[in-house]
C-alpha atoms as a PDB file:
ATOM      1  CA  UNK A   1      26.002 -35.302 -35.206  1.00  0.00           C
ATOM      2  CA  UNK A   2      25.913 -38.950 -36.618  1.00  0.00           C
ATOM      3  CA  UNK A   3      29.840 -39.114 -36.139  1.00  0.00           C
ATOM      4  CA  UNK A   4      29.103 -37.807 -32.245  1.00  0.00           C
ATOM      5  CA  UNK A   5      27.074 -40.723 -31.623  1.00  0.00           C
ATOM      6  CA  UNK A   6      29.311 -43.208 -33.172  1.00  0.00           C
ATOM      7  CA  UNK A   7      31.741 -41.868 -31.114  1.00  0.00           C
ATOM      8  CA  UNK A   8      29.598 -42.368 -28.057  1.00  0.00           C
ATOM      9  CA  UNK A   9      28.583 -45.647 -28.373  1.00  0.00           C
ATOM     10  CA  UNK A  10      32.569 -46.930 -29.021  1.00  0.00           C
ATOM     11  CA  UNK A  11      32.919 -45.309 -25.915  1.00  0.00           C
ATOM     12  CA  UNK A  12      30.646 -47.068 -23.769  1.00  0.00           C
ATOM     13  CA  UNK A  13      31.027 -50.071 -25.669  1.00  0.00           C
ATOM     14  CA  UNK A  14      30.696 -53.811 -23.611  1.00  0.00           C
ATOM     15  CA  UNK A  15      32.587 -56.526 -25.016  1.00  0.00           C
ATOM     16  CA  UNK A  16      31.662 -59.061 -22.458  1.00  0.00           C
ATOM     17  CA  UNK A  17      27.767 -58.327 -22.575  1.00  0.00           C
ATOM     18  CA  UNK A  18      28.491 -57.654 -27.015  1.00  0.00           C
ATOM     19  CA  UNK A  19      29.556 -61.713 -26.372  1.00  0.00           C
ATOM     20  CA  UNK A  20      25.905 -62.697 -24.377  1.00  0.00           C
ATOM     21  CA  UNK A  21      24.040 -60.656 -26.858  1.00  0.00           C
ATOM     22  CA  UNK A  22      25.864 -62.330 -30.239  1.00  0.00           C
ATOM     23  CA  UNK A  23      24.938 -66.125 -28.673  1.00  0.00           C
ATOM     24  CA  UNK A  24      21.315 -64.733 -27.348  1.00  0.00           C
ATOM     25  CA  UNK A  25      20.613 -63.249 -31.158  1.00  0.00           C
ATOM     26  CA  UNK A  26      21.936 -66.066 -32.761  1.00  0.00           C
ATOM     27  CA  UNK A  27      25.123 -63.814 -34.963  1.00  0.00           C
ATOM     28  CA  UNK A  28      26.808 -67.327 -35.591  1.00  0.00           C
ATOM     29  CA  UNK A  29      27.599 -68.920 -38.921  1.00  0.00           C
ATOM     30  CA  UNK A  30      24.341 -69.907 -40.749  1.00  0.00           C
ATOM     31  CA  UNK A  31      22.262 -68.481 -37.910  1.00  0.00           C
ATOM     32  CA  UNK A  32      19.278 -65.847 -38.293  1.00  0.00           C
ATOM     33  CA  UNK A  33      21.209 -62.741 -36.870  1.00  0.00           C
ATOM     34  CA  UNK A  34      24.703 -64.026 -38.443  1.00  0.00           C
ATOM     35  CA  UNK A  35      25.540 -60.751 -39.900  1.00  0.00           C
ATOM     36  CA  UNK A  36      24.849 -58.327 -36.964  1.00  0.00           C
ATOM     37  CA  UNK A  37      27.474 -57.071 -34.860  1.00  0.00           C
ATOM     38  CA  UNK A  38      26.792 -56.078 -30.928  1.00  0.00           C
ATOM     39  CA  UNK A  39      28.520 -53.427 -29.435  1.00  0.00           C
ATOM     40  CA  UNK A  40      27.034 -54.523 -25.864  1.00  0.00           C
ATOM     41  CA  UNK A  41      24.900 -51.670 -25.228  1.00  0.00           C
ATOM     42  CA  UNK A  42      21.832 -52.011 -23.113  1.00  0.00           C
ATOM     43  CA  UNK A  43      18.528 -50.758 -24.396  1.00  0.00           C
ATOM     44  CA  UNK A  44      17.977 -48.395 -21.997  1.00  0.00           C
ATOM     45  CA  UNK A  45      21.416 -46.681 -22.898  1.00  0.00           C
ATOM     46  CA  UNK A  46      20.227 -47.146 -26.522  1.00  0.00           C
ATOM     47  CA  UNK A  47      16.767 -44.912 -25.119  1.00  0.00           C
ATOM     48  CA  UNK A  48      18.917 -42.235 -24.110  1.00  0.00           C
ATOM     49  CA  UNK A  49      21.275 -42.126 -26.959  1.00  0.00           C
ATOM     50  CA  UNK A  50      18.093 -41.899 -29.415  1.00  0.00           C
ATOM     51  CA  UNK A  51      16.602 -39.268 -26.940  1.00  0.00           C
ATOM     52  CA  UNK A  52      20.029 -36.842 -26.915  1.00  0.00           C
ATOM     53  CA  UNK A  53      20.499 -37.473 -31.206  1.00  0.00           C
ATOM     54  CA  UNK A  54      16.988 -37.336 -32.278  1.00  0.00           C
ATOM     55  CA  UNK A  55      17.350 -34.408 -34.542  1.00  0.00           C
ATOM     56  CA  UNK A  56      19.620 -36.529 -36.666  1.00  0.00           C
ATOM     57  CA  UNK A  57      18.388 -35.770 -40.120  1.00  0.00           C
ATOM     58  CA  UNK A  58      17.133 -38.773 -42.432  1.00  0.00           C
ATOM     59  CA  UNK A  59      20.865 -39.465 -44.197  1.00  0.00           C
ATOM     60  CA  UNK A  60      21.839 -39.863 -40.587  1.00  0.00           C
ATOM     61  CA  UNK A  61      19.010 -41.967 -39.808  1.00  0.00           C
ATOM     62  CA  UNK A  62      19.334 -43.901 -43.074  1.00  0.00           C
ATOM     63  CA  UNK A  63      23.059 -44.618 -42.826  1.00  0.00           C
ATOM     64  CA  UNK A  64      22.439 -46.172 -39.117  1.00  0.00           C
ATOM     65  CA  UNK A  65      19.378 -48.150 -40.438  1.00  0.00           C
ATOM     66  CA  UNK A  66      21.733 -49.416 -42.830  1.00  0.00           C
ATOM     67  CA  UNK A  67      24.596 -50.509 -40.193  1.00  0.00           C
ATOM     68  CA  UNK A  68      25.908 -53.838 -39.642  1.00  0.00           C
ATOM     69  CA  UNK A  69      25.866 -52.784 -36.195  1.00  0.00           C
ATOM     70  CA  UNK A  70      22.218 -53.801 -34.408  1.00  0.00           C
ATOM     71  CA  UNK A  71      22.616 -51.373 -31.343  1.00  0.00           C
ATOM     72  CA  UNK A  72      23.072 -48.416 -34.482  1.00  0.00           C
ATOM     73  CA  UNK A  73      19.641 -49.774 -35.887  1.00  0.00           C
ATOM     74  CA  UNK A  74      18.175 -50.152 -33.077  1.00  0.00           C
ATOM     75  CA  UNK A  75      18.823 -46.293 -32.042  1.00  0.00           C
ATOM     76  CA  UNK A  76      17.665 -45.138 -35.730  1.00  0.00           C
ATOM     77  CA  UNK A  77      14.560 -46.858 -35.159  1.00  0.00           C
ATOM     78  CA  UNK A  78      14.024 -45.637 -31.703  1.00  0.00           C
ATOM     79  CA  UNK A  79      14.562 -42.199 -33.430  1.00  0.00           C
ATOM     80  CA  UNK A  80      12.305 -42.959 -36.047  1.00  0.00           C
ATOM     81  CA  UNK A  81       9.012 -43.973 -33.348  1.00  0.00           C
ATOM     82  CA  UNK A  82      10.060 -40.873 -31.422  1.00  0.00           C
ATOM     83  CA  UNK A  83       9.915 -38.308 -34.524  1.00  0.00           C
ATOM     84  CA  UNK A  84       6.597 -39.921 -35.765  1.00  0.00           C
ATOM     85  CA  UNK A  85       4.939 -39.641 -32.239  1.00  0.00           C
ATOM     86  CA  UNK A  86       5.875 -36.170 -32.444  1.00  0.00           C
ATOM     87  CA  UNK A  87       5.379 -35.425 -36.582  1.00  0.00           C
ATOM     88  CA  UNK A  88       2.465 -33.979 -38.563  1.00  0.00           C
ATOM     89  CA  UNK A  89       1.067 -36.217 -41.219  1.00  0.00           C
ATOM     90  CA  UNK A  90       3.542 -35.290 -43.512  1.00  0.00           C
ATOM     91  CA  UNK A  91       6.441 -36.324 -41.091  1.00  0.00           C
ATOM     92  CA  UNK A  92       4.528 -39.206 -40.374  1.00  0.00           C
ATOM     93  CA  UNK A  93       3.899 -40.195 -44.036  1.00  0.00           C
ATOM     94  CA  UNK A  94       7.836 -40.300 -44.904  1.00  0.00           C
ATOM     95  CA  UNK A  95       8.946 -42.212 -42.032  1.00  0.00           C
ATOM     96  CA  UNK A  96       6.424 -44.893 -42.678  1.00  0.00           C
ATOM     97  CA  UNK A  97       7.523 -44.609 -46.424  1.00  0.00           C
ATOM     98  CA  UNK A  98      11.344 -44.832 -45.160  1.00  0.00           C
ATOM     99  CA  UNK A  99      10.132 -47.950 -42.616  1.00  0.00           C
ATOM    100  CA  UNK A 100       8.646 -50.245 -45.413  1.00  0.00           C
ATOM    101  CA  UNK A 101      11.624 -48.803 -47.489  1.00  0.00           C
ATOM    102  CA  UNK A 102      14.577 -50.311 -45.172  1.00  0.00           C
ATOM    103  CA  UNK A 103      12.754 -53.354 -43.953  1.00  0.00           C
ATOM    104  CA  UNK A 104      15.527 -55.313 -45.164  1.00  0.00           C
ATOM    105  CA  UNK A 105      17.442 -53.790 -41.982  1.00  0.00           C
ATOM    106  CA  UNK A 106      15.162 -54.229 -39.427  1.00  0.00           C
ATOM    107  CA  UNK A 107      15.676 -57.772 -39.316  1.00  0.00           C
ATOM    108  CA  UNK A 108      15.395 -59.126 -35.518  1.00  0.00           C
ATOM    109  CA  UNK A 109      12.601 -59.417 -33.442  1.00  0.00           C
ATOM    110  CA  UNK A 110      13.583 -57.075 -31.101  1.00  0.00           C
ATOM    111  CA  UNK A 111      13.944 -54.321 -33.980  1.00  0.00           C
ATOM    112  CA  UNK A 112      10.656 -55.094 -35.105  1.00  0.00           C
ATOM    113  CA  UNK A 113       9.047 -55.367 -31.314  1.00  0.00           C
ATOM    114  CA  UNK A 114      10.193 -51.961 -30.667  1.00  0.00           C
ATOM    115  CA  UNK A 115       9.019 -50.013 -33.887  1.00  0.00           C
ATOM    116  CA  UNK A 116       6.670 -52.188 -36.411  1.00  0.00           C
ATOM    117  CA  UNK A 117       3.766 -51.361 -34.542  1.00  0.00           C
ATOM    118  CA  UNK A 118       4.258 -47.584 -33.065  1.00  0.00           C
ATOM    119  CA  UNK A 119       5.146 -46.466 -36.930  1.00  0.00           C
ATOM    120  CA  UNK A 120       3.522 -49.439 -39.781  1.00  0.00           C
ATOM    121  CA  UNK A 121       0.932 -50.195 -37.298  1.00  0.00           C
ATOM    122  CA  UNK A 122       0.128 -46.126 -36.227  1.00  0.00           C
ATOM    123  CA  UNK A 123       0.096 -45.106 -39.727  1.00  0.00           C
ATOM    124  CA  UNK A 124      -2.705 -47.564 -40.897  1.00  0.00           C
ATOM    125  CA  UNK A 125      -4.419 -47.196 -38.267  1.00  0.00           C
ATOM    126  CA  UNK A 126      -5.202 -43.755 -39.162  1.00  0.00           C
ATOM    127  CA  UNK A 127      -5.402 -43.680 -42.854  1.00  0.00           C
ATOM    128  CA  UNK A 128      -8.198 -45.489 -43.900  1.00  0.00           C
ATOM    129  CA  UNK A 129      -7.046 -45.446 -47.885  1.00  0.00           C
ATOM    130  CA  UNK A 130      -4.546 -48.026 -47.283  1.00  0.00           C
ATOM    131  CA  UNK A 131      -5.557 -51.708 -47.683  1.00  0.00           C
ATOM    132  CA  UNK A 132      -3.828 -55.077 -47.936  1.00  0.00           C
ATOM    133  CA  UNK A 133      -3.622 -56.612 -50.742  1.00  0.00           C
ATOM    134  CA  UNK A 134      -2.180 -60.023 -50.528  1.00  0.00           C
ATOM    135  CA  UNK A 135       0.759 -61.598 -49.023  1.00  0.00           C
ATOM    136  CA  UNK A 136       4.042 -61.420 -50.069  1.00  0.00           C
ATOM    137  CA  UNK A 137       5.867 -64.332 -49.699  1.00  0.00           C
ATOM    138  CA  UNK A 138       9.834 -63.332 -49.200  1.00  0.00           C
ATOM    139  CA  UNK A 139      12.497 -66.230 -49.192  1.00  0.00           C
ATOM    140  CA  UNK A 140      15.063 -64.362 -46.685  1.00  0.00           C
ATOM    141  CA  UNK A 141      13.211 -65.691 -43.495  1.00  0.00           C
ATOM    142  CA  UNK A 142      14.630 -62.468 -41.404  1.00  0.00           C
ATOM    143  CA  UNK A 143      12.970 -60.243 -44.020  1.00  0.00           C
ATOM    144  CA  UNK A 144      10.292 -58.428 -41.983  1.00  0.00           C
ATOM    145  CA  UNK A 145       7.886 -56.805 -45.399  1.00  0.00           C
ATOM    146  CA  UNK A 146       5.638 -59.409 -46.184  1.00  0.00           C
ATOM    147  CA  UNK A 147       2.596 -57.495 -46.839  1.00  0.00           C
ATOM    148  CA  UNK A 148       2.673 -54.913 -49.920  1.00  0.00           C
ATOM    149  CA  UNK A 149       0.335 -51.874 -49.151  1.00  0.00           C
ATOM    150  CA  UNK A 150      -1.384 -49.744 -52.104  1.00  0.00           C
ATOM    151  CA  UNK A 151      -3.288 -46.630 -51.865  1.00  0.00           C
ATOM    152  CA  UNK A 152      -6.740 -46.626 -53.804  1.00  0.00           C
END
């Protein structure tokens, strides 16, 4: 499945709109996004992609979350918000384990706009356990995880 939606988005692939995106995300040298690579695929392509592969199982998931290519994290993520909409808490539990897990990856503003608060935000809403406990300071300014959670 993961290869079939590889395979997909080379196919419908942009170069001139992978070009606007790289300048509008800042992917230059010694610029916040300067490792990410666009493929020039809209977001509402990247909707329906997720939608059609979102029985990819976690290694799938995981292996697109860890992708140099944004429009490949963006779709795992957009996976990831649809299966915890739809998951029991134990669904729901992992993916918010595998969220703070890979924040490392989700490292633009636009990843985080479109997940931090449907899955991070979701989950402590409804468990009432979790607390923060103080700020974590990270040096890596793209770094999203700045606030470890504990269970007590």
């Amino acid at each position: 499945m993961l290869k079939q939606l590889r395979m997909e988005l080379k196919k419908i692939a942009d170069s001139k709109k992978a070009q606007v995106l790289q300048r509008f995300f800042k992917t230059g040298k010694g610029e916040y996004g300067e490792e990410d690579i666009f493929l020039g695929i809209t977001v509402p392509i990247s909707r329906k992609i997720a939608n059609k592969y979102r029985d990819l199982d976690f290694a799938g998931i995981k292996e697109l979350i860890h992708s140099r290519i944004h429009e490949e994290r963006l779709i795992a993520l957009l996976i990831l918000v649809h299966n915890f909409n739809r998951g029991n808490k134990n669904i729901r539990e992992r993916i918010y384990k595998f969220y703070l897990g890979n924040t490392k990856y989700i490292n633009n503003w636009d990843l985080v706009d479109l997940s931090a608060d449907k899955i991070v935000g979701e989950y402590l809403l409804n468990d009432k356990k979790l607390f923060v406990r103080q700020p974590r300071i990270s040096d890596d300014a793209r770094q999203i995880s700045n606030l470890p959670l504990s269970n007590s």
